[in-house]
N, C-alpha and C. Protein backbone atom coordinates (compact mmCIF):
# COMPACT_ATOMS: atom_id res chain seq x y z
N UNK A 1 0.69 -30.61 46.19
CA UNK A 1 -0.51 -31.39 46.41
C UNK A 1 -0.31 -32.79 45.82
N UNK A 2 -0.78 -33.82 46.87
CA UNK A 2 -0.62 -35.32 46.37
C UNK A 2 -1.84 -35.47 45.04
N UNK A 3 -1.61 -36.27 44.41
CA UNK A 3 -2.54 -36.15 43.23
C UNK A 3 -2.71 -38.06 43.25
N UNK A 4 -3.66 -38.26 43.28
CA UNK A 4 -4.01 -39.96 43.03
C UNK A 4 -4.80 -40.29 41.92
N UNK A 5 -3.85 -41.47 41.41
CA UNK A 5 -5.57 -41.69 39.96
C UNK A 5 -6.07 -42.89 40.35
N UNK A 6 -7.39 -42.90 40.09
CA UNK A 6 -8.00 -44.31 40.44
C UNK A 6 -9.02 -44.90 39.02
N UNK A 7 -10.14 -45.56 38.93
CA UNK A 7 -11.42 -45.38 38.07
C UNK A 7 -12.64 -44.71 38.60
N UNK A 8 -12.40 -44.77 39.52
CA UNK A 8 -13.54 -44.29 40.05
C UNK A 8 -13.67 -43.68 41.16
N UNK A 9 -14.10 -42.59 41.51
CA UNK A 9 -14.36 -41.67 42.71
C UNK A 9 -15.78 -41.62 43.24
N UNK A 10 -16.12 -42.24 44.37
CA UNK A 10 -17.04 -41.65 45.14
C UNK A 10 -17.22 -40.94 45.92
N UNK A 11 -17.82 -39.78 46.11
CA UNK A 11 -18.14 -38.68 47.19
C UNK A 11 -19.31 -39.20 47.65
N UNK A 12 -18.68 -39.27 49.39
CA UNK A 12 -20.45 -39.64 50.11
C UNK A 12 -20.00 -41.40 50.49
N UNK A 13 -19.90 -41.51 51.72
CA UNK A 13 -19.63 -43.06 52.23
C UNK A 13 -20.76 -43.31 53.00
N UNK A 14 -22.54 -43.22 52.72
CA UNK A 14 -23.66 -43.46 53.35
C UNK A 14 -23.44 -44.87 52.57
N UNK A 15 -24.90 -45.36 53.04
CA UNK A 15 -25.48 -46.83 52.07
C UNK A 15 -25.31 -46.59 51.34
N UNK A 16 -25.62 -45.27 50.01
CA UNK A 16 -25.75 -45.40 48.56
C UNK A 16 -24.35 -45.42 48.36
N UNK A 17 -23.70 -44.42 48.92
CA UNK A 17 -22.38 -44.37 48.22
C UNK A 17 -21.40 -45.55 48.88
N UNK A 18 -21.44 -46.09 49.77
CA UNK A 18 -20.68 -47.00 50.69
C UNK A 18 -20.83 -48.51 49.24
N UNK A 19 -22.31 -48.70 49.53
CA UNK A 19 -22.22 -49.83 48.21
C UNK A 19 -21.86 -49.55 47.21
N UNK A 20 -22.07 -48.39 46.38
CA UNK A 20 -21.77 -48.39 44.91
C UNK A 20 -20.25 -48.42 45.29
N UNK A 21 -19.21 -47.69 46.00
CA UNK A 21 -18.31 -48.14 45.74
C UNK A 21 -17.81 -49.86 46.03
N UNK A 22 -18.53 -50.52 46.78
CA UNK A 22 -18.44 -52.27 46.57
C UNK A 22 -18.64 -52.54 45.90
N UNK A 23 -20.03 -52.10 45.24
CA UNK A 23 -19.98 -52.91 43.95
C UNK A 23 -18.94 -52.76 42.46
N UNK A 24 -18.51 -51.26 42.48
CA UNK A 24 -17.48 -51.18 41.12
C UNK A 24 -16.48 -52.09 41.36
N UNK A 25 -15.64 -52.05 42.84
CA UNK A 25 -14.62 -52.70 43.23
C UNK A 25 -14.59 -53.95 42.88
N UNK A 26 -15.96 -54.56 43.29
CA UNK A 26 -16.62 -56.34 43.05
C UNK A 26 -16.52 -56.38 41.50
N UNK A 27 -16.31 -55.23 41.05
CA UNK A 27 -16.73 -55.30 39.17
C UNK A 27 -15.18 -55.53 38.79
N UNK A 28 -14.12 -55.43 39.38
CA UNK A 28 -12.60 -55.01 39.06
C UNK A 28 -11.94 -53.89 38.98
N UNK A 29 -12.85 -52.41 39.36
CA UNK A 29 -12.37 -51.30 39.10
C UNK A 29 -11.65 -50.67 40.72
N UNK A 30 -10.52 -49.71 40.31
CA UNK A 30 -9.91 -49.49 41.25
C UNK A 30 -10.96 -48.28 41.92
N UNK A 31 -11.33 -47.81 42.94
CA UNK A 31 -11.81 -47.42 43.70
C UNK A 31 -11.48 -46.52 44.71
N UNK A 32 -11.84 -45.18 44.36
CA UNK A 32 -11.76 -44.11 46.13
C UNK A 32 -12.66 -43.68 46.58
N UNK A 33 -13.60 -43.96 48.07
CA UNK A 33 -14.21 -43.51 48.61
C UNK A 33 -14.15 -42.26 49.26
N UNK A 34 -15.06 -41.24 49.31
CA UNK A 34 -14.22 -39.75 50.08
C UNK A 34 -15.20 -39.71 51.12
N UNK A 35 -15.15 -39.38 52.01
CA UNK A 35 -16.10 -38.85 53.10
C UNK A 35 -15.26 -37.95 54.06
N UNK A 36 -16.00 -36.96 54.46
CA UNK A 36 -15.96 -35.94 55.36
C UNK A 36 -15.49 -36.69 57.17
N UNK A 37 -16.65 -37.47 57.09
CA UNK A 37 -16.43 -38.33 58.51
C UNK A 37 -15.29 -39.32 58.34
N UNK A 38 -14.93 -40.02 59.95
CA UNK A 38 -14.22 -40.53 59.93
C UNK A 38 -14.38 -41.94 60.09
N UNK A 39 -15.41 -42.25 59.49
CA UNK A 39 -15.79 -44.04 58.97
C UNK A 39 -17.33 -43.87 58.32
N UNK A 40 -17.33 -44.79 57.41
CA UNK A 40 -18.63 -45.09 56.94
C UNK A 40 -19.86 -45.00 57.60
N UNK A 41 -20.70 -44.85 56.79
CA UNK A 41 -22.31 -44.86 57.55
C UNK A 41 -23.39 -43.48 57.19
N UNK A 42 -22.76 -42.46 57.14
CA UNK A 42 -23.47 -41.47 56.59
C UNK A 42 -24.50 -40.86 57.65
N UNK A 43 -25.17 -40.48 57.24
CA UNK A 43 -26.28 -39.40 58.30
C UNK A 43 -26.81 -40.70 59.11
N UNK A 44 -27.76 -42.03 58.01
CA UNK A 44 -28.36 -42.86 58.23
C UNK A 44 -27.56 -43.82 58.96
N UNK A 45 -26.55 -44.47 58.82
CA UNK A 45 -25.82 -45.33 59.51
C UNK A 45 -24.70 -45.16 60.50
N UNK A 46 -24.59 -43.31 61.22
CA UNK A 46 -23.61 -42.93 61.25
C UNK A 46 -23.32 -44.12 62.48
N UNK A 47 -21.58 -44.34 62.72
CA UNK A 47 -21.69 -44.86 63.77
C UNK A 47 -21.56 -43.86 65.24
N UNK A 48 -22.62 -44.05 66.41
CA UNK A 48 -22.89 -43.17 67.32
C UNK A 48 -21.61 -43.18 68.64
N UNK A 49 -21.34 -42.35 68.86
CA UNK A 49 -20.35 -41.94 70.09
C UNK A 49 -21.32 -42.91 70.89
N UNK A 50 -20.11 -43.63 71.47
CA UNK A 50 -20.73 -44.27 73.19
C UNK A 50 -20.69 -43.03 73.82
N UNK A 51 -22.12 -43.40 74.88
CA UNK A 51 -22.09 -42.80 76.30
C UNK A 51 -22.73 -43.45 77.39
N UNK A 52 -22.83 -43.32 78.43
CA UNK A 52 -23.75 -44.20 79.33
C UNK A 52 -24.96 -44.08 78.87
N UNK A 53 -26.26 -45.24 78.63
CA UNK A 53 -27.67 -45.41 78.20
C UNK A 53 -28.07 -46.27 78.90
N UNK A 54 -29.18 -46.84 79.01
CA UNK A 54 -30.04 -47.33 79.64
C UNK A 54 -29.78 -49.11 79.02
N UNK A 55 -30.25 -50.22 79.22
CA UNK A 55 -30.06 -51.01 78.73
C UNK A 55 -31.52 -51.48 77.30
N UNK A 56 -32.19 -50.63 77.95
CA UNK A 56 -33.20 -50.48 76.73
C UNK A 56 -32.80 -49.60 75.43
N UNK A 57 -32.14 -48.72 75.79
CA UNK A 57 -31.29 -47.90 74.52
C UNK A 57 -30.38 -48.70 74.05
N UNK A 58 -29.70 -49.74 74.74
CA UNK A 58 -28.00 -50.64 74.24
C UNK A 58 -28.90 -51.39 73.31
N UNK A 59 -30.07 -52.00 73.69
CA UNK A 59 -30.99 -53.00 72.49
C UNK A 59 -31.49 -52.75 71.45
N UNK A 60 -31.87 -51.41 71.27
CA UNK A 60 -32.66 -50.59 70.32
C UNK A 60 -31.42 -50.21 69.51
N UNK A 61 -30.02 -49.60 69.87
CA UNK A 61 -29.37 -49.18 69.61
C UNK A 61 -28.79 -49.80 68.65
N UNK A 62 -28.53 -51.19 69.21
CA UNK A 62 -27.49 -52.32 68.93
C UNK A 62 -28.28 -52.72 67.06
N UNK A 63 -29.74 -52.96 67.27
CA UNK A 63 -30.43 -52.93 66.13
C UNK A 63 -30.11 -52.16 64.67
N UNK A 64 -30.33 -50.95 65.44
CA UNK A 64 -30.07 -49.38 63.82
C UNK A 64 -28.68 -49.40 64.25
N UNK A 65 -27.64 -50.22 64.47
CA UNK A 65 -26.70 -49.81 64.39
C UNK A 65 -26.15 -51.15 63.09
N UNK A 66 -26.37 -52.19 63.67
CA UNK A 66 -26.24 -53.46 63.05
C UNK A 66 -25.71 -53.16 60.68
N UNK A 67 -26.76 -52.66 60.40
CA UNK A 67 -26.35 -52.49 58.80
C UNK A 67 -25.29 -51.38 58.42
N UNK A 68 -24.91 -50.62 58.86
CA UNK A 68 -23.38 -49.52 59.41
C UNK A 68 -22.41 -50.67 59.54
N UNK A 69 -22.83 -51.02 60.78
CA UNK A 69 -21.28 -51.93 61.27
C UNK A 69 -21.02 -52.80 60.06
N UNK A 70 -22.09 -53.48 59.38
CA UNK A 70 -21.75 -54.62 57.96
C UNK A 70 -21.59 -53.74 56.89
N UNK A 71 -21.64 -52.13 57.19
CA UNK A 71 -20.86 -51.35 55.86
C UNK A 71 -20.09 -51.30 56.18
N UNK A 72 -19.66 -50.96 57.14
CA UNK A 72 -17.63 -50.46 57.59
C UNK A 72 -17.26 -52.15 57.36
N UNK A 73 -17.74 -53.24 57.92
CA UNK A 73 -16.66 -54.26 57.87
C UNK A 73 -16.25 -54.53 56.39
N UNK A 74 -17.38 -54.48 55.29
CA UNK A 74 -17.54 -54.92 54.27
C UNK A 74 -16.27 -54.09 53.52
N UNK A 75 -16.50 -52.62 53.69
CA UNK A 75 -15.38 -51.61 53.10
C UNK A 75 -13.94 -52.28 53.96
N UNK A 76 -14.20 -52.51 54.53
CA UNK A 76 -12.41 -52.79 55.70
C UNK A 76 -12.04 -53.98 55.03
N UNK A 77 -12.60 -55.18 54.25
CA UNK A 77 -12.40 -56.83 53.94
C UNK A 77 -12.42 -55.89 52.26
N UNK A 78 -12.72 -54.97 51.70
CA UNK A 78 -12.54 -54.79 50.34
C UNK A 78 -11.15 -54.33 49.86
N UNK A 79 -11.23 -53.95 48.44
CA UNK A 79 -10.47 -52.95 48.17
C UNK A 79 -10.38 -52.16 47.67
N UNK A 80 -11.41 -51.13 48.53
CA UNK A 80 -12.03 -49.85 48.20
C UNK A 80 -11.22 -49.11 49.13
N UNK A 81 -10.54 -48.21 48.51
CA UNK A 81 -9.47 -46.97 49.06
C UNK A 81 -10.20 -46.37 49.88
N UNK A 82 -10.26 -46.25 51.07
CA UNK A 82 -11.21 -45.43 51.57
C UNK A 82 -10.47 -44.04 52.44
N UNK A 83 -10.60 -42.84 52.01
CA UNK A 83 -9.94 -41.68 52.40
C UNK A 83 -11.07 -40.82 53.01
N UNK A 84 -11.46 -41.19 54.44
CA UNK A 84 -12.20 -40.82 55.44
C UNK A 84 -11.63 -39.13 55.87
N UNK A 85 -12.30 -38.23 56.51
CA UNK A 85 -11.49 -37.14 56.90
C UNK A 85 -11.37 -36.33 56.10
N UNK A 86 -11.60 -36.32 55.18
CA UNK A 86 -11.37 -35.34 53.53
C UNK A 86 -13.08 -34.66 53.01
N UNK A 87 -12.00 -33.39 53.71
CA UNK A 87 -13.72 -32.49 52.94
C UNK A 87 -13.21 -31.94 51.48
N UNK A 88 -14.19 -32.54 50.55
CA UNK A 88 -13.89 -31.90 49.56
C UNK A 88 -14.30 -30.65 49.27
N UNK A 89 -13.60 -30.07 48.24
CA UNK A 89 -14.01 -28.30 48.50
C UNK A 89 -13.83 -27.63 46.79
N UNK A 90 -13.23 -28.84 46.24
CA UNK A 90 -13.39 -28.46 44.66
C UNK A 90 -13.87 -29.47 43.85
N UNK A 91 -14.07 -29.68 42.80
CA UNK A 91 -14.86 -30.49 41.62
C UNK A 91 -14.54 -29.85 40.36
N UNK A 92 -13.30 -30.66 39.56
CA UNK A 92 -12.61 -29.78 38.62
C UNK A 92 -13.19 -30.60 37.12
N UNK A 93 -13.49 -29.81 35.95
CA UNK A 93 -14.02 -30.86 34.76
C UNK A 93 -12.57 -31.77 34.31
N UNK A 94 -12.92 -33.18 34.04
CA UNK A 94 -11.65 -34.39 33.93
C UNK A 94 -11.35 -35.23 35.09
N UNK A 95 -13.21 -35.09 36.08
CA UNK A 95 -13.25 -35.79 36.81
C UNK A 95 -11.88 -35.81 38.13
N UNK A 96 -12.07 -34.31 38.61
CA UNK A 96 -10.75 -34.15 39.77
C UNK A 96 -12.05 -33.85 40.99
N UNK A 97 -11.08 -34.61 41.79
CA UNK A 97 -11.86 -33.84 43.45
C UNK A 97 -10.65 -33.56 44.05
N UNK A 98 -11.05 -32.00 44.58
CA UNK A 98 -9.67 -31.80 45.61
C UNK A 98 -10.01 -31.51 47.13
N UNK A 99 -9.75 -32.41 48.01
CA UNK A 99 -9.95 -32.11 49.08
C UNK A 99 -8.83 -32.06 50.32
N UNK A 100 -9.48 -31.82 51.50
CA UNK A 100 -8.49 -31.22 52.26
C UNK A 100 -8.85 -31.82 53.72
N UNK A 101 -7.58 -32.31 54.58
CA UNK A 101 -7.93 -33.07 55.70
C UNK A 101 -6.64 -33.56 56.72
N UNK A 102 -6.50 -34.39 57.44
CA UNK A 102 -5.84 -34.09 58.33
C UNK A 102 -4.20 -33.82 57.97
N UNK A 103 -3.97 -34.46 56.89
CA UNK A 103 -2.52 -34.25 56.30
C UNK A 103 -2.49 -33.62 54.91
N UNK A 104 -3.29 -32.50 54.69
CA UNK A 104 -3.61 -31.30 53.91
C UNK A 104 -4.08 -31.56 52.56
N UNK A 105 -3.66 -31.14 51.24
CA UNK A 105 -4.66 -31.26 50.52
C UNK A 105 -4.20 -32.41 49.68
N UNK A 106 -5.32 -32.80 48.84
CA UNK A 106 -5.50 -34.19 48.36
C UNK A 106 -6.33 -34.13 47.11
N UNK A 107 -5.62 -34.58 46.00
CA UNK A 107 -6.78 -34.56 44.96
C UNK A 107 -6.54 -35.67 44.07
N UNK A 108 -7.88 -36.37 43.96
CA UNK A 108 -8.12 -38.05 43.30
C UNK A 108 -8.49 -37.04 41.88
N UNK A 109 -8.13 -38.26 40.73
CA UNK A 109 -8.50 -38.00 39.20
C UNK A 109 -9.04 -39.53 39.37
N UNK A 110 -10.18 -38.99 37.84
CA UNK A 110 -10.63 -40.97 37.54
C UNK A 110 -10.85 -40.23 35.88
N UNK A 111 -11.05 -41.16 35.20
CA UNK A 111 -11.43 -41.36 33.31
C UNK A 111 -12.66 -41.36 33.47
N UNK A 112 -13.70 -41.02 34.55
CA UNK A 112 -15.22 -40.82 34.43
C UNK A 112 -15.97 -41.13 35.57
């Protein structure tokens, strides 16, 4: 198992967790984001599969989609590790997460 150390681990790449990890990063601390999905946004911002819609849905759409897209760009221009794809499945005391995803298992350490 790959083992990574960083300062800080976030589980959860929604708004709450998407910013707090910008802001530690903005603070100088090294940074890993974890999420299950495969880009930022969370339940609230997820970004939505195209399909054919109406042009009244592309407008409405384009709207609640708008603060997502300025989380993913914001994480993509940072340097916040971001390890998308990773379900975590343990939570060890000494601050370990071990998770597991397309190139198998994975576990970040941080000092708190």
């Amino acid at each position: 198992m790959i083992v990574s150390a960083h300062d800080l681990i976030v589980v959860g790449a929604g708004p709450a967790g998407g910013n707090a990890a910008l802001a530690a990063a903005t603070a100088g601390l090294d940074v890993v984001l974890v999420d299950e999905q495969m880009s930022a946004g969370g339940q609230v911002w997820r970004k939505p599969l195209r399909k054919a819609a109406s042009r009244t849905e592309k407008t409405v759409g384009s709207k609640k989609e708008a603060p997502g897209d300025a989380l993913r760009s914001d994480l993509a221009l940072s340097n916040v590790h971001c390890a998308f794809g990773q379900r975590v499945w343990s939570l060890a005391p000494g601050f370990r997460v071990d998770t597991l995803g397309p190139d198998g298992a994975l576990a970040y350490t941080a000092p708190w």
